[in-house]
C-alpha atoms as a PDB file:
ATOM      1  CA  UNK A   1     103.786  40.924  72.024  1.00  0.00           C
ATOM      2  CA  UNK A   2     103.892  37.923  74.537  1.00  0.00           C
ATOM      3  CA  UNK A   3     100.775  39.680  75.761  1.00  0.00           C
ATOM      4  CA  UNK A   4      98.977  39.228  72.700  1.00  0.00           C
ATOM      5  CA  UNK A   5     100.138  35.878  72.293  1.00  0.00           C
ATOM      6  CA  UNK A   6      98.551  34.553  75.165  1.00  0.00           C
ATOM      7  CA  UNK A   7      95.283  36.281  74.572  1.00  0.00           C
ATOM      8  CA  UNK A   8      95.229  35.102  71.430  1.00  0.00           C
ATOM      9  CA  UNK A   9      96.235  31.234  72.911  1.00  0.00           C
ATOM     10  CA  UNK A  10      94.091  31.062  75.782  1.00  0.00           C
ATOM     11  CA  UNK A  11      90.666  30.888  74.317  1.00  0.00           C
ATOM     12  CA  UNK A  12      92.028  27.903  72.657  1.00  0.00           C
ATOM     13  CA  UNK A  13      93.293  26.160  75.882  1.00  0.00           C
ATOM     14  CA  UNK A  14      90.036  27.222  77.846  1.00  0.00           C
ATOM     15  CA  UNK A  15      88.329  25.002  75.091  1.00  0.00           C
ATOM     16  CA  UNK A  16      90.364  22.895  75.166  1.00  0.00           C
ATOM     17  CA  UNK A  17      90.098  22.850  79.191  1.00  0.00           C
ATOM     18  CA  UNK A  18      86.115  22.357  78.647  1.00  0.00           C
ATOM     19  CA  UNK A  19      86.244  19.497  75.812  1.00  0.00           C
ATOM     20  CA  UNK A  20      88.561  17.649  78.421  1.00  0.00           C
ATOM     21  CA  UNK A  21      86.507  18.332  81.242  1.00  0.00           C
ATOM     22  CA  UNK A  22      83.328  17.396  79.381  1.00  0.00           C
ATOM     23  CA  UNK A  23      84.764  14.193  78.547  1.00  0.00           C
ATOM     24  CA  UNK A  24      86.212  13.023  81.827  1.00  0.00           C
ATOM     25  CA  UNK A  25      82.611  14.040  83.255  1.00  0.00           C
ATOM     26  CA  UNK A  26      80.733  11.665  80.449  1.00  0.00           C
ATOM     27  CA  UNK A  27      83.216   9.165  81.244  1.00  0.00           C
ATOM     28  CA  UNK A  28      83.102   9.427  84.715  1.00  0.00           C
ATOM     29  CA  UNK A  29      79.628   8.947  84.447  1.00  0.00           C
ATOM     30  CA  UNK A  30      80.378   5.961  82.418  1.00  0.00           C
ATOM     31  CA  UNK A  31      83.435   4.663  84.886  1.00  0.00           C
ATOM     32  CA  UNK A  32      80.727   5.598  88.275  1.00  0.00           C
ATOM     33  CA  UNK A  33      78.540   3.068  86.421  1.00  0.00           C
ATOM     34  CA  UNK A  34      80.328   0.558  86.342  1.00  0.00           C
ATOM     35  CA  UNK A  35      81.104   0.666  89.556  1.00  0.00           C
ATOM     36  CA  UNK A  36      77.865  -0.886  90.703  1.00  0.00           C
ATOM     37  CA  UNK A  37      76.707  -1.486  94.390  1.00  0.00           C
ATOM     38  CA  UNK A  38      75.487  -5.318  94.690  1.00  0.00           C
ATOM     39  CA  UNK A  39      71.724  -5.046  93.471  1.00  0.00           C
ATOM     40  CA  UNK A  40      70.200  -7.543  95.663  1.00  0.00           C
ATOM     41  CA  UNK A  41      73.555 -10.094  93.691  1.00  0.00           C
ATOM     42  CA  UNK A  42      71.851 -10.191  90.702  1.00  0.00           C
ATOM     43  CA  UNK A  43      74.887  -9.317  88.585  1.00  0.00           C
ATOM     44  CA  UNK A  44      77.823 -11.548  88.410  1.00  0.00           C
ATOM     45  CA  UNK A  45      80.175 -11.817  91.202  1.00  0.00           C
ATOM     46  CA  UNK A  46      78.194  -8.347  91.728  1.00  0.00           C
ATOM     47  CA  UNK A  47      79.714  -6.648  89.140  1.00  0.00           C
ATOM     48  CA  UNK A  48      77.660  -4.461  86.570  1.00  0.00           C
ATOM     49  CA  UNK A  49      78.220  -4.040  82.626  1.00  0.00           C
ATOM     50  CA  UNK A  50      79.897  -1.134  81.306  1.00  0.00           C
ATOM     51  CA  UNK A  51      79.045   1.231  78.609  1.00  0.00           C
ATOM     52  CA  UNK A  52      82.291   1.647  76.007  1.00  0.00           C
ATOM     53  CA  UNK A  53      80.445   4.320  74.333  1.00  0.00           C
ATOM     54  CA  UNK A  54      80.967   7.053  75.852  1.00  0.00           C
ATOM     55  CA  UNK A  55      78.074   8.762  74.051  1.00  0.00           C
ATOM     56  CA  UNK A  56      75.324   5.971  74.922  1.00  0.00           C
ATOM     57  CA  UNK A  57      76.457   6.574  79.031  1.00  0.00           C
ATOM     58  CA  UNK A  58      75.279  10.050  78.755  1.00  0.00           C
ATOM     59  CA  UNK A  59      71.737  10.289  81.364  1.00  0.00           C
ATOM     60  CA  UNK A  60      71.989   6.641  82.690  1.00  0.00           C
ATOM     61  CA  UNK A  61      70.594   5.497  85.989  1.00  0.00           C
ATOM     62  CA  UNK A  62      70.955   2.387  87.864  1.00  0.00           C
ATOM     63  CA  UNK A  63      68.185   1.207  89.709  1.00  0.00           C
ATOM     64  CA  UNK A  64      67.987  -1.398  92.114  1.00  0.00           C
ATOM     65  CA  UNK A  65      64.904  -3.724  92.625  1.00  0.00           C
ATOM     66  CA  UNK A  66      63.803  -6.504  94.978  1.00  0.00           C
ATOM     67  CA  UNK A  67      64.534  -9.329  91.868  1.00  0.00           C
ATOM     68  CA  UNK A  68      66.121  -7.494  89.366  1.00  0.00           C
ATOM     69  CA  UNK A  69      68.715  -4.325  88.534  1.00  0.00           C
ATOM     70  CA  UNK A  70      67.978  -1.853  85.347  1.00  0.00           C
ATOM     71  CA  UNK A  71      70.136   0.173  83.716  1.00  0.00           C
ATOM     72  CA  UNK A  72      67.672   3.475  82.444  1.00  0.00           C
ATOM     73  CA  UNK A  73      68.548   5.155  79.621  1.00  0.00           C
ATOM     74  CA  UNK A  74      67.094   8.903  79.782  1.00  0.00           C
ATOM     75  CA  UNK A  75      68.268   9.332  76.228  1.00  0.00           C
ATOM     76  CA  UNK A  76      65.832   6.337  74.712  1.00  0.00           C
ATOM     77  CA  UNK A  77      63.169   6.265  77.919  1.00  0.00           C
ATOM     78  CA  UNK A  78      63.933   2.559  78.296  1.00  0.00           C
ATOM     79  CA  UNK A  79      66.097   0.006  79.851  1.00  0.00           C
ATOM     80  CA  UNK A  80      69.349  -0.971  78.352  1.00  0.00           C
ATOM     81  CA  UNK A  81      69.725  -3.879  80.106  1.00  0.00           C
ATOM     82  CA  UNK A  82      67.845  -5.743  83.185  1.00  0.00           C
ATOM     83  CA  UNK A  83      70.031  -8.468  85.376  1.00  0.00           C
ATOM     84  CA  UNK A  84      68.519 -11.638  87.134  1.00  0.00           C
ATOM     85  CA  UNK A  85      69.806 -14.204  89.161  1.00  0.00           C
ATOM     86  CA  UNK A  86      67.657 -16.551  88.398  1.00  0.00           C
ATOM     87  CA  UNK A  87      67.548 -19.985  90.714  1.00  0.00           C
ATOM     88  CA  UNK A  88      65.840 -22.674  90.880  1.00  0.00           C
ATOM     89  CA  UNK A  89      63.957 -22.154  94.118  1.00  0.00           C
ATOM     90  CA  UNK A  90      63.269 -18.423  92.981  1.00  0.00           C
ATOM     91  CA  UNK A  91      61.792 -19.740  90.142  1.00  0.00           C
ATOM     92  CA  UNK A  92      59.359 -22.559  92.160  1.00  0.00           C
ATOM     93  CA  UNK A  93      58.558 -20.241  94.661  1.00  0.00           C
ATOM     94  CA  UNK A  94      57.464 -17.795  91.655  1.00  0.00           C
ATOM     95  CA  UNK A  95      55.230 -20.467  90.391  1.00  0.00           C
ATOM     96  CA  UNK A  96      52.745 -20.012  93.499  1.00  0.00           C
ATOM     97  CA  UNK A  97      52.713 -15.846  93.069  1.00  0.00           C
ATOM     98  CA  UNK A  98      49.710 -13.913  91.467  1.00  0.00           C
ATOM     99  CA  UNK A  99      51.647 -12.156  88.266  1.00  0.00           C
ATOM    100  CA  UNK A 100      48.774  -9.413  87.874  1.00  0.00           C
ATOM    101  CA  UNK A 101      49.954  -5.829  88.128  1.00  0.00           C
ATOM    102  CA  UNK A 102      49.690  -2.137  87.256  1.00  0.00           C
ATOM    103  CA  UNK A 103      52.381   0.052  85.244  1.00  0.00           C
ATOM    104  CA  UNK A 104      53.467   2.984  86.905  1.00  0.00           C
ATOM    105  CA  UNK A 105      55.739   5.552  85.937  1.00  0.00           C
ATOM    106  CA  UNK A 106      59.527   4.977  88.103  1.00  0.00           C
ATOM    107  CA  UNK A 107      59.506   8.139  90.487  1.00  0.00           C
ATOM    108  CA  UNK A 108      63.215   7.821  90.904  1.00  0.00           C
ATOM    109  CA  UNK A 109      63.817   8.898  88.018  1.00  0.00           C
ATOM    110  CA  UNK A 110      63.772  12.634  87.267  1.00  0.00           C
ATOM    111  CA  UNK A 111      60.223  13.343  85.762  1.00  0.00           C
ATOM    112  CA  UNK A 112      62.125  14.741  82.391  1.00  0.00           C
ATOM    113  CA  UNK A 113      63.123  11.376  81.110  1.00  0.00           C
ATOM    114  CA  UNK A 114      60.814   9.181  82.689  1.00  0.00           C
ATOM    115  CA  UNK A 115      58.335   6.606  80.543  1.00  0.00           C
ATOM    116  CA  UNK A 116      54.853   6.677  80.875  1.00  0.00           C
ATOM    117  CA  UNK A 117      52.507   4.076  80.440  1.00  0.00           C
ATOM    118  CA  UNK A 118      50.166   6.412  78.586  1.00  0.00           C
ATOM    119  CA  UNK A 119      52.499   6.709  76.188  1.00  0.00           C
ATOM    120  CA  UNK A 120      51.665   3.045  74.940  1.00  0.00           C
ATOM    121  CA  UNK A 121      47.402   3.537  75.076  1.00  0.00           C
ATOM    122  CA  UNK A 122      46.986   4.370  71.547  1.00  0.00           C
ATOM    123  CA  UNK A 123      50.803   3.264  69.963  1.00  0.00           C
ATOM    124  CA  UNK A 124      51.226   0.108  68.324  1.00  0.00           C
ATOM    125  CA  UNK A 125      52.935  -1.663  70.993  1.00  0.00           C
ATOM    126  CA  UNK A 126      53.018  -3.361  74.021  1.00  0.00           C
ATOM    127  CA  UNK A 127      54.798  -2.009  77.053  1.00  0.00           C
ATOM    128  CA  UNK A 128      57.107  -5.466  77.003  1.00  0.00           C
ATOM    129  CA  UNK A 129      58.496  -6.259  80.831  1.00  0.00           C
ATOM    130  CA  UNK A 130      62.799  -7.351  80.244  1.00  0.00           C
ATOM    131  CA  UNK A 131      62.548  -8.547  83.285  1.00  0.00           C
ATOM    132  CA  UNK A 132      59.288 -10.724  83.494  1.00  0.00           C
ATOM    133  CA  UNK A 133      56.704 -10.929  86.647  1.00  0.00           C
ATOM    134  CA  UNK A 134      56.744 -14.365  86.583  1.00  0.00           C
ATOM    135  CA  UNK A 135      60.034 -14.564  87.601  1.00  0.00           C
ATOM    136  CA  UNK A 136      59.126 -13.167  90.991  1.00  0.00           C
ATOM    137  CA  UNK A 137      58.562 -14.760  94.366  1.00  0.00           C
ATOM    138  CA  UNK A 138      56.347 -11.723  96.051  1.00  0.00           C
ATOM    139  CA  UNK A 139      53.963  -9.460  95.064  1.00  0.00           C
ATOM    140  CA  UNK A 140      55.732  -6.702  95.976  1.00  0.00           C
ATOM    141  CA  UNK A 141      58.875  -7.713  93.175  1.00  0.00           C
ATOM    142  CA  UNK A 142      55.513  -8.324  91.024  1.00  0.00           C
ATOM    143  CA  UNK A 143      54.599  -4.862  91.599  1.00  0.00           C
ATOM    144  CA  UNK A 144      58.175  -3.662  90.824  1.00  0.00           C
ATOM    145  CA  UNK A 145      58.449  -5.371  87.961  1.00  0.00           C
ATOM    146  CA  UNK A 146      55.433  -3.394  86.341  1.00  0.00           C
ATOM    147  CA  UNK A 147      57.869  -0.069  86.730  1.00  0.00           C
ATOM    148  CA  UNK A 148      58.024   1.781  83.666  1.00  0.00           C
ATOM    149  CA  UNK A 149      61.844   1.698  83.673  1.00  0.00           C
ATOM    150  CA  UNK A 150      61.477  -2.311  83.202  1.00  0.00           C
ATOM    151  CA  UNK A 151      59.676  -1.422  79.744  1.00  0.00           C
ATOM    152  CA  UNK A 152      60.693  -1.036  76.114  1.00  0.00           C
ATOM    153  CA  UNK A 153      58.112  -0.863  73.071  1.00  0.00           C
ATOM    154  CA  UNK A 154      57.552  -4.048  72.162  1.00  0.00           C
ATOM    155  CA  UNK A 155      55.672  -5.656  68.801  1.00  0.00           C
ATOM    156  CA  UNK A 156      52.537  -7.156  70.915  1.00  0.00           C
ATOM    157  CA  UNK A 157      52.462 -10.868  68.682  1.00  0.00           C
ATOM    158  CA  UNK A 158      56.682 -10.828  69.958  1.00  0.00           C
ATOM    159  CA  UNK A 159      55.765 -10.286  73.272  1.00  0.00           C
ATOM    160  CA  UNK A 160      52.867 -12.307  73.473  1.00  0.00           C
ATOM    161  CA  UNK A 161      54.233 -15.336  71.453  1.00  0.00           C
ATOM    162  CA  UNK A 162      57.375 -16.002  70.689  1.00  0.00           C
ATOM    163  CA  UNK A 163      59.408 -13.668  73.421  1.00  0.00           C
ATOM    164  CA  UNK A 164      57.370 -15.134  76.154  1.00  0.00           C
ATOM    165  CA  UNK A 165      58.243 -18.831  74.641  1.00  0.00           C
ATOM    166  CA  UNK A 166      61.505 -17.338  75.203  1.00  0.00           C
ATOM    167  CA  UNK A 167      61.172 -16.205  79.020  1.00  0.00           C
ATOM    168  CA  UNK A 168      59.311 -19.657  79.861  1.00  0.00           C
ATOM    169  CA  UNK A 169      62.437 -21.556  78.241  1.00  0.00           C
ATOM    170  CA  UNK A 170      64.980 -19.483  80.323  1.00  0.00           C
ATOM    171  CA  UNK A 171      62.951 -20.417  83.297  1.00  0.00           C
ATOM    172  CA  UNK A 172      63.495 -24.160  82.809  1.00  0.00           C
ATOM    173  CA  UNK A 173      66.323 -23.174  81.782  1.00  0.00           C
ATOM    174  CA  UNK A 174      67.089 -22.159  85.711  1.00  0.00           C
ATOM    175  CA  UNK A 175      64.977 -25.114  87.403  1.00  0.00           C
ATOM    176  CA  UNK A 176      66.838 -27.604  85.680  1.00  0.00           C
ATOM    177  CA  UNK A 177      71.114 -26.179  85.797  1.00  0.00           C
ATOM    178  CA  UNK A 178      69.619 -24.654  89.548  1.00  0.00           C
ATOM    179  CA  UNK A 179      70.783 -21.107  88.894  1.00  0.00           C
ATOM    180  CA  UNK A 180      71.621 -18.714  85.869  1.00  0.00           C
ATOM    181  CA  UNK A 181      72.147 -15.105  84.999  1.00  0.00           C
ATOM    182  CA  UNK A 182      70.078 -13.335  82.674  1.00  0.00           C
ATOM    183  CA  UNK A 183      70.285 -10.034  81.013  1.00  0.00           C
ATOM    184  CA  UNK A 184      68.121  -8.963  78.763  1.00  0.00           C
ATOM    185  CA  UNK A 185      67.685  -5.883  76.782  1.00  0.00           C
ATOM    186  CA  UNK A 186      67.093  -4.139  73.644  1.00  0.00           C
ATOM    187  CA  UNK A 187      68.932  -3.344  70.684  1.00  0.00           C
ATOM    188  CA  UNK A 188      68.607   0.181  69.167  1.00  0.00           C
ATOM    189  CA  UNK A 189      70.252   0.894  65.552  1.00  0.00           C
ATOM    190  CA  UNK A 190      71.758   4.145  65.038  1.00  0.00           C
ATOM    191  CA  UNK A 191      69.436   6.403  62.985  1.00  0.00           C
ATOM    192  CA  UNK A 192      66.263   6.608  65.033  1.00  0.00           C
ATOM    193  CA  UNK A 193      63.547   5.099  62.651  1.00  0.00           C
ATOM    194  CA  UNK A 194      60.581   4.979  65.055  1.00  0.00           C
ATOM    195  CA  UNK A 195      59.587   6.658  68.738  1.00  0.00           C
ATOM    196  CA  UNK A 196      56.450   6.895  70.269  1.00  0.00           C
ATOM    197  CA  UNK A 197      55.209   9.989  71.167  1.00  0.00           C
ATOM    198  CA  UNK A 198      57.129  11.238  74.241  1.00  0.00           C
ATOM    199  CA  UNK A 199      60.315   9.987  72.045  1.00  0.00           C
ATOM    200  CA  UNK A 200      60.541   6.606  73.469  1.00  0.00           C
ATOM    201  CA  UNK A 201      62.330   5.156  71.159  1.00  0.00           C
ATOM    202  CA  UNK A 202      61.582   1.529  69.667  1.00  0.00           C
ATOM    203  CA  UNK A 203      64.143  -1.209  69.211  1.00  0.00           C
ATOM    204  CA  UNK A 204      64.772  -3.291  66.375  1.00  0.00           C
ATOM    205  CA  UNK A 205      65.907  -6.338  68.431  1.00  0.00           C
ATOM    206  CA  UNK A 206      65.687  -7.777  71.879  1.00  0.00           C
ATOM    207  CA  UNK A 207      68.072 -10.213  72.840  1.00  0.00           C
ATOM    208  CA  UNK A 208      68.174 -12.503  76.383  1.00  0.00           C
ATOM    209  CA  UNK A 209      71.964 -13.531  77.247  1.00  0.00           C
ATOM    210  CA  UNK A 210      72.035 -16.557  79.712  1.00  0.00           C
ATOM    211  CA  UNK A 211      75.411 -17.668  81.712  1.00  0.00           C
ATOM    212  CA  UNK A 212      75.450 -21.063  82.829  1.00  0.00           C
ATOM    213  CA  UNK A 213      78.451 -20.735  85.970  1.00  0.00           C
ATOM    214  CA  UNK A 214      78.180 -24.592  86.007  1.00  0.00           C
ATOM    215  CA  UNK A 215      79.897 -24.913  82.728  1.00  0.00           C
ATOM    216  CA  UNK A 216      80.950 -21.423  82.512  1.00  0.00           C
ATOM    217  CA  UNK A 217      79.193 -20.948  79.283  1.00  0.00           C
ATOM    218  CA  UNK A 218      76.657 -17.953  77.812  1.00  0.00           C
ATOM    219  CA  UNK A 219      74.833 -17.282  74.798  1.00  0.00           C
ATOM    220  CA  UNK A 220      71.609 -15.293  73.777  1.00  0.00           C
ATOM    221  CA  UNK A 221      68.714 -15.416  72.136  1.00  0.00           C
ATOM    222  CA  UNK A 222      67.827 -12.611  70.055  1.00  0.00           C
ATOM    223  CA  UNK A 223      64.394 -11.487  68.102  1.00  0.00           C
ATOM    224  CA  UNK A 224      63.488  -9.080  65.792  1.00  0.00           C
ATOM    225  CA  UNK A 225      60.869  -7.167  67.362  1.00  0.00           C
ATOM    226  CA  UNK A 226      58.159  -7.888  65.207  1.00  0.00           C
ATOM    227  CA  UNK A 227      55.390 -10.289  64.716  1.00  0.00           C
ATOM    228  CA  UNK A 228      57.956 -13.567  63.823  1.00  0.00           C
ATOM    229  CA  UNK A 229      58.159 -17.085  65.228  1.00  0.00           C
ATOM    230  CA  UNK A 230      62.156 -17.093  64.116  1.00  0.00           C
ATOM    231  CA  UNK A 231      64.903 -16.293  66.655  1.00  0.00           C
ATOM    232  CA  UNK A 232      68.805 -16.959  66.547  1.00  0.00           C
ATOM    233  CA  UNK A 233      71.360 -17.996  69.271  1.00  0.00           C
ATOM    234  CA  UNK A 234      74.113 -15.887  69.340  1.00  0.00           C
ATOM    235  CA  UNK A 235      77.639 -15.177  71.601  1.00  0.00           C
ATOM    236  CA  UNK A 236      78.066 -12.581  74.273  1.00  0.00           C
ATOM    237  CA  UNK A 237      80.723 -10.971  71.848  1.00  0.00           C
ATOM    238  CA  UNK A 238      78.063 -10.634  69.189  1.00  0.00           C
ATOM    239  CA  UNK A 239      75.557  -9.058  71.305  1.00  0.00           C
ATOM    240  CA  UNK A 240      77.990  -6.720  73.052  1.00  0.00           C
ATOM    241  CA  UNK A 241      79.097  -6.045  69.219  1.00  0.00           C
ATOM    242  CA  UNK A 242      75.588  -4.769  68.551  1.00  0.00           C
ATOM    243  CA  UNK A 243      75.413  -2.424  71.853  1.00  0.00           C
ATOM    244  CA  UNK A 244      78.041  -0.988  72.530  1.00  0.00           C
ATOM    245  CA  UNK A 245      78.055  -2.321  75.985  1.00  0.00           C
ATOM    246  CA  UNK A 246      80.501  -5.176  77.948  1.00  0.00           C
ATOM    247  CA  UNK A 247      78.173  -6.880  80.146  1.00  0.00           C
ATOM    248  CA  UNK A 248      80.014  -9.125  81.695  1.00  0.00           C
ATOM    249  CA  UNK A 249      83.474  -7.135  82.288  1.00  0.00           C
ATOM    250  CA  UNK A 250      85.623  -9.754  83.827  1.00  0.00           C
ATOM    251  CA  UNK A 251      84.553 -13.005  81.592  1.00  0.00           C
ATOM    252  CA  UNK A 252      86.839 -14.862  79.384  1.00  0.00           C
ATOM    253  CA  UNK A 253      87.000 -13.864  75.465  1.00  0.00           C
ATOM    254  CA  UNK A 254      87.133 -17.550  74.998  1.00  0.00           C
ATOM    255  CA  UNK A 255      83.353 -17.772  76.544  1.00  0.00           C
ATOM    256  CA  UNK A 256      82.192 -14.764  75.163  1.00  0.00           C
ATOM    257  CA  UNK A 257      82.787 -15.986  71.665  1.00  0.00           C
ATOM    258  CA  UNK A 258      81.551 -18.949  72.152  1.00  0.00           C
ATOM    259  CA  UNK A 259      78.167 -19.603  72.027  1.00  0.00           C
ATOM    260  CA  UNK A 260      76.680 -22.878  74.117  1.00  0.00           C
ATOM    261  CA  UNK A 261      73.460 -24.510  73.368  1.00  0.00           C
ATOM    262  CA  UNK A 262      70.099 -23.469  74.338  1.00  0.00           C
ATOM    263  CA  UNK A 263      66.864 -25.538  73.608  1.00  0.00           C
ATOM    264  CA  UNK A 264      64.297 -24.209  71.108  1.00  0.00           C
ATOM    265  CA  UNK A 265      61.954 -21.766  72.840  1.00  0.00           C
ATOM    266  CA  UNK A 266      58.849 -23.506  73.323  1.00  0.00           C
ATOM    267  CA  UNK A 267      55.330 -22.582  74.745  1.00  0.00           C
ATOM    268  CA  UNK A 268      55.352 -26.241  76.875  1.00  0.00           C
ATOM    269  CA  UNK A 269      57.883 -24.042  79.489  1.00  0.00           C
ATOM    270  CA  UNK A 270      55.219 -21.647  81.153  1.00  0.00           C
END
């Protein structure tokens, strides 16, 4: 009888065994993550976001960049986020540096997720940079910037109008407080609406956060990612709200909900 019993139990507990084990693998993934090496300091106090769902951490990959740090999602073929520490002698020297490049597919990642620029010949959009070539200060971070895992489908009027009003502001932004951090990435709703070819799939808003650590103050700018001159500022909390993703773990709710001012994107700031 007792036999019987625990044939009949165990199947239960080995699935149970494998749910569990499942789930501290995802979320070790998740927790692994997190636990970012510095990326060339361009995180704050060298500290990377974290995914809270556990789902969205599945087939992530940090890479690290001469100017920049990505978080690649093999799930949506894009970035979920890019980090910059953006200073005002980066962004002087960058002034001087040819901006010209080539995009290439990211041969660190494994071949089965990775973007390809091909993908984007006959769509209709742009490969769109998150972190920009113009914020470099060598042609070698110009070249890296042109990696497929720094690209998300982008509207081309968003990327060639307002977003870049956007990236010019943030610049000034830098030259004139002398340093802030920037992450920028997409935001993807739930039900997958539209992909390009290889799956890629597009998002329905980009968004820019910007932390002063001079005031200790952040807020974002966010776009629709279509042809539209309109844009809102928005908190951290809203934008982490929309991804599922804290990306700045140790901050203060107070400045996270909190929103400071940022100038009107404008194309004056190159």
């Amino acid at each position: 009888m007792m036999r019987n019993q625990l044939e009949h139990i165990r199947p239960n507990h080995i699935a149970m065994a494998l749910s569990l084990a499942l789930f501290s693998l995802a979320f070790g993934q998740q927790s692994a993550f997190a636990r970012s090496n510095h990326c060339n300091n361009q995180y704050l106090d060298n500290q990377a976001p974290e995914i809270k769902q556990v789902d969205r951490a599945q087939k992530v990959t940090e890479l690290c960049f001469d100017g920049y740090a990505a978080a690649y999602s093999g799930i949506t073929r894009t970035p979920l986020w890019t980090a910059e520490h953006l200073t005002a002698d980066r962004i002087r020297k960058a002034h001087s540096v040819d901006d010209k490049g080539d995009f290439h597919a990211e041969t660190r990642l494994p071949v089965a997720v990775r973007s390809s620029a091909a993908t984007y010949e006959k769509s209709a959009y742009d490969p769109g940079t998150l972190a920009p070539a113009e914020d470099f200060t060598s042609q070698q971070a110009v070249a890296q910037s042109f990696s497929m895992a720094n690209v998300i489908p982008q509207n081309c009027w968003n990327n060639r109008d307002i977003w870049r009003w956007i990236e010019g502001t943030t610049r000034h932004l830098a030259l004139t407080k002398g340093d802030i951090y920037v992450i920028t990435g997409p935001v993807f709703t739930n039900e997958v609406k539209d992909a390009l070819k290889d799956g890629t799939r597009v998002p329905t808003k980009l968004f820019k956060i910007i932390y002063d650590p001079h005031s200790h103050q952040a807020a974002a700018y966010v776009v629709f990612n279509k042809r539209t001159d309109h844009f809102n500022v928005v908190s951290v909390a809203k934008i982490e709200a929309m991804t599922g993703i804290d990306f700045f773990p140790d901050m203060p709710r107070s400045v996270k909900n909190t929103a400071m001012h940022l100038p009107v994107p404008s194309s004056k700031w190159k």
